[in-house]
Protein backbone atom coordinates (compact mmCIF):
# COMPACT_ATOMS: atom_id res chain seq x y z
CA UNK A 1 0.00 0.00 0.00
CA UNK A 2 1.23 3.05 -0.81
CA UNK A 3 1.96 5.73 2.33
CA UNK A 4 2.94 9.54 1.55
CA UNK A 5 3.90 10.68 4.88
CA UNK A 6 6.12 13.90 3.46
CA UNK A 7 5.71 15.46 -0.01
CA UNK A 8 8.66 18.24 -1.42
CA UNK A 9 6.87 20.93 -3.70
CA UNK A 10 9.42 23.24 -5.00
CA UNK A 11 7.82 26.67 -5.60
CA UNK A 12 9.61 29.85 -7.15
CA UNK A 13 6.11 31.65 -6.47
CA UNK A 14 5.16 31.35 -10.18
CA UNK A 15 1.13 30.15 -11.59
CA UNK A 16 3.24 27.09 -12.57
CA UNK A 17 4.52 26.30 -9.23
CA UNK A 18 0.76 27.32 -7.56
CA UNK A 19 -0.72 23.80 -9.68
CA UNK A 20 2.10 21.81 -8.39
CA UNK A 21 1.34 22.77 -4.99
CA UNK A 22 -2.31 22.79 -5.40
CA UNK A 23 -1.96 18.97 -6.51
CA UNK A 24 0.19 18.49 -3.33
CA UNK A 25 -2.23 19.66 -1.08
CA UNK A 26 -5.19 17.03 -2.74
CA UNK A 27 -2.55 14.32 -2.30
CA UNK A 28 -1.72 15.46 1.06
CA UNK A 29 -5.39 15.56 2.08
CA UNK A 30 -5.78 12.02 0.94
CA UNK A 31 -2.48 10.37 2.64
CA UNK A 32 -2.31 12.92 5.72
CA UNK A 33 0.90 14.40 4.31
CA UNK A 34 3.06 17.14 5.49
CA UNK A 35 4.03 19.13 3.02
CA UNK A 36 7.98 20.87 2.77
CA UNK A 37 7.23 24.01 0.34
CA UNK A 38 11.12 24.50 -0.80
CA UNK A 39 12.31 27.85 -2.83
CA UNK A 40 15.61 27.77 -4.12
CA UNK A 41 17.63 30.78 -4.54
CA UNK A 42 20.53 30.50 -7.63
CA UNK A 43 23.70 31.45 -6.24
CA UNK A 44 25.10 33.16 -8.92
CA UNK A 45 26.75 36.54 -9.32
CA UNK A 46 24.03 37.90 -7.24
CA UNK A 47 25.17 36.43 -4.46
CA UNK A 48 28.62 37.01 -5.09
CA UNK A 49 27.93 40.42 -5.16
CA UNK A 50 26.93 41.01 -1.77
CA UNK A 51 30.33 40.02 -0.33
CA UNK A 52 31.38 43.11 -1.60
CA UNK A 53 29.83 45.15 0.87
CA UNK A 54 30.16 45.65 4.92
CA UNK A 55 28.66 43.10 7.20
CA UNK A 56 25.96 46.08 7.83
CA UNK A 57 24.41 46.24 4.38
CA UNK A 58 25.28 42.86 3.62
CA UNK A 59 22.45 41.91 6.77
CA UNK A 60 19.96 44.74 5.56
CA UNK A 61 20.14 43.10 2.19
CA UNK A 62 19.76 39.55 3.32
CA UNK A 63 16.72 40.81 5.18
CA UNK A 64 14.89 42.55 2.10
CA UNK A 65 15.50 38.93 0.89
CA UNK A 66 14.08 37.02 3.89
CA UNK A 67 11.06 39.07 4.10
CA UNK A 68 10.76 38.61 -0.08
CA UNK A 69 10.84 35.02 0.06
CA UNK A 70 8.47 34.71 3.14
CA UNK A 71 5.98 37.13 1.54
CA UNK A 72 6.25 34.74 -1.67
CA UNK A 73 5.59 31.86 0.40
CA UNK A 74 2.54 33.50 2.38
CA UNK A 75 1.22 34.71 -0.96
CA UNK A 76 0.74 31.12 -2.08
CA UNK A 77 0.02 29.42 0.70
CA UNK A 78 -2.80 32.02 1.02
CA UNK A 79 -4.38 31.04 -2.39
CA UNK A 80 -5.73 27.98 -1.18
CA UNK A 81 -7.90 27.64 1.94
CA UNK A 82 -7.28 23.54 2.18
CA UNK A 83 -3.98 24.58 3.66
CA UNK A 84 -5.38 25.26 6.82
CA UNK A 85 -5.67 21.35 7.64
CA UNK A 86 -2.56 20.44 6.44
CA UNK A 87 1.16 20.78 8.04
CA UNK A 88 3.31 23.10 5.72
CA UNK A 89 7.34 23.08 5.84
CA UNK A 90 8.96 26.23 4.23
CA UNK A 91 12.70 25.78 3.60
CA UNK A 92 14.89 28.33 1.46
CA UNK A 93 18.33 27.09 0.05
CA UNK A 94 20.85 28.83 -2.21
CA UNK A 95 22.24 26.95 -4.97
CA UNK A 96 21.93 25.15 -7.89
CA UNK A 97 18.17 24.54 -8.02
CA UNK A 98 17.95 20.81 -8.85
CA UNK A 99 20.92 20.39 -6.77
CA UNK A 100 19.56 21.34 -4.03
CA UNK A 101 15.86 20.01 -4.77
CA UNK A 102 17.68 16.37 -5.03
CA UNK A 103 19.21 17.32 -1.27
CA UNK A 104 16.72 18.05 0.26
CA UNK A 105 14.69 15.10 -0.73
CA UNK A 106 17.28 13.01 0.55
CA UNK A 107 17.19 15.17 3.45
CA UNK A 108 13.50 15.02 4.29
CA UNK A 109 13.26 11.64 3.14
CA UNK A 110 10.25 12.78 0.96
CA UNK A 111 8.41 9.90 -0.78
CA UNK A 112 7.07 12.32 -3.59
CA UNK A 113 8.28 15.45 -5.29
CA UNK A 114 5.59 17.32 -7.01
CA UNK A 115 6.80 19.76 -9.29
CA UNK A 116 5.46 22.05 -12.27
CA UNK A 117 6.89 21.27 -15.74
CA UNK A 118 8.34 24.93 -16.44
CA UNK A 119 9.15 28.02 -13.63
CA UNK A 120 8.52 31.39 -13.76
CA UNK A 121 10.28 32.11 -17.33
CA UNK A 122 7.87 30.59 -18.97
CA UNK A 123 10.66 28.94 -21.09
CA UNK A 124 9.09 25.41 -20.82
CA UNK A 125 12.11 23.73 -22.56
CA UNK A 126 14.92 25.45 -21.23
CA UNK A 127 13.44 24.85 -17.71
CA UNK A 128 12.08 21.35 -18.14
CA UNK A 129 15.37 20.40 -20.08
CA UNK A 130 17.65 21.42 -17.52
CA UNK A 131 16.34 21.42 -13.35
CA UNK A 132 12.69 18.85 -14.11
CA UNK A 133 14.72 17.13 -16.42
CA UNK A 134 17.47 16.51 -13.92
CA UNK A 135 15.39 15.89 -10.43
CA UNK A 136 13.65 13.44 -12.56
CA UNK A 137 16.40 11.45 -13.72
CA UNK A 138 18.01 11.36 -9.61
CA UNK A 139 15.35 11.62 -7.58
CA UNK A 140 15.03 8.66 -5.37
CA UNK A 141 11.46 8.65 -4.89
CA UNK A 142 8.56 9.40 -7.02
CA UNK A 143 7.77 12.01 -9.07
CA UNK A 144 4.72 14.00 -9.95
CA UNK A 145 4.83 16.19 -12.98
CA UNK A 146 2.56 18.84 -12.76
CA UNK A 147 1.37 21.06 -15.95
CA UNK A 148 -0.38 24.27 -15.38
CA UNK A 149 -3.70 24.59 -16.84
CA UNK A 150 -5.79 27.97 -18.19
């Protein structure tokens, strides 16, 4: 029989990542999940940037940030009212996005990843060809491919 006890939806706040997590929280409804809502920051040169100023700015900055990425995660967890029954996880991580997707799976030893087919570009093959495309290949648990819908 099949038990779902943790579910990883990663989100970059985007309509595409909303019907991923909207199908989490039916599947979390049926199996009594908890779901870990997971937003990964690239670390890229805008990252790198910020070591180039004092310790001062560099927490004022990393602040702005916090309070971005918790709005972004109230904002959809606000969209749908089922979430009041259900146990949600938010976890930011800076890196390489499917890198870090694939750690933290293993991490939370989450028996399903439900994820949207294309992010926030819009660029459905450059995204699915390169972070989907990889989490599905090295995933060690299921995977549920979401695709948004007009």
């Amino acid at each position: 029989m099949v038990n779902i006890q943790s579910i990883l939806v990663p989100t970059d706040f985007s309509k595409y990542s909303d019907a991923a997590f909207k199908k989490s929280l039916e599947i979390a409804e049926t199996f009594n999940s908890k779901i870990y809502l997971f937003h990964v920051v690239r670390s890229d040169a805008d990252f790198s940037i910020l070591e180039t100023f004092d310790d001062e700015t560099q927490r004022k900055v990393q602040a702005k940030l916090d309070k971005k990425w918790e709005t972004g995660f109230k904002n959809q967890i606000d969209k749908f009212p089922q979430t009041a029954k259900i146990e949600i996880i938010k976890r930011v991580a800076k890196g390489i996005p499917y890198k870090e997707i694939l750690e933290c799976q293993q991490e939370i030893g989450a028996d399903m990843v439900v994820i949207s087919t294309h992010g926030r570009s819009g660029f459905k093959d450059f995204f699915f060809g390169s972070t989907v495309e990889k989490v599905i290949r090295r995933a060690t648990c299921s995977i549920l491919l979401v695709k948004e819908t007009q």
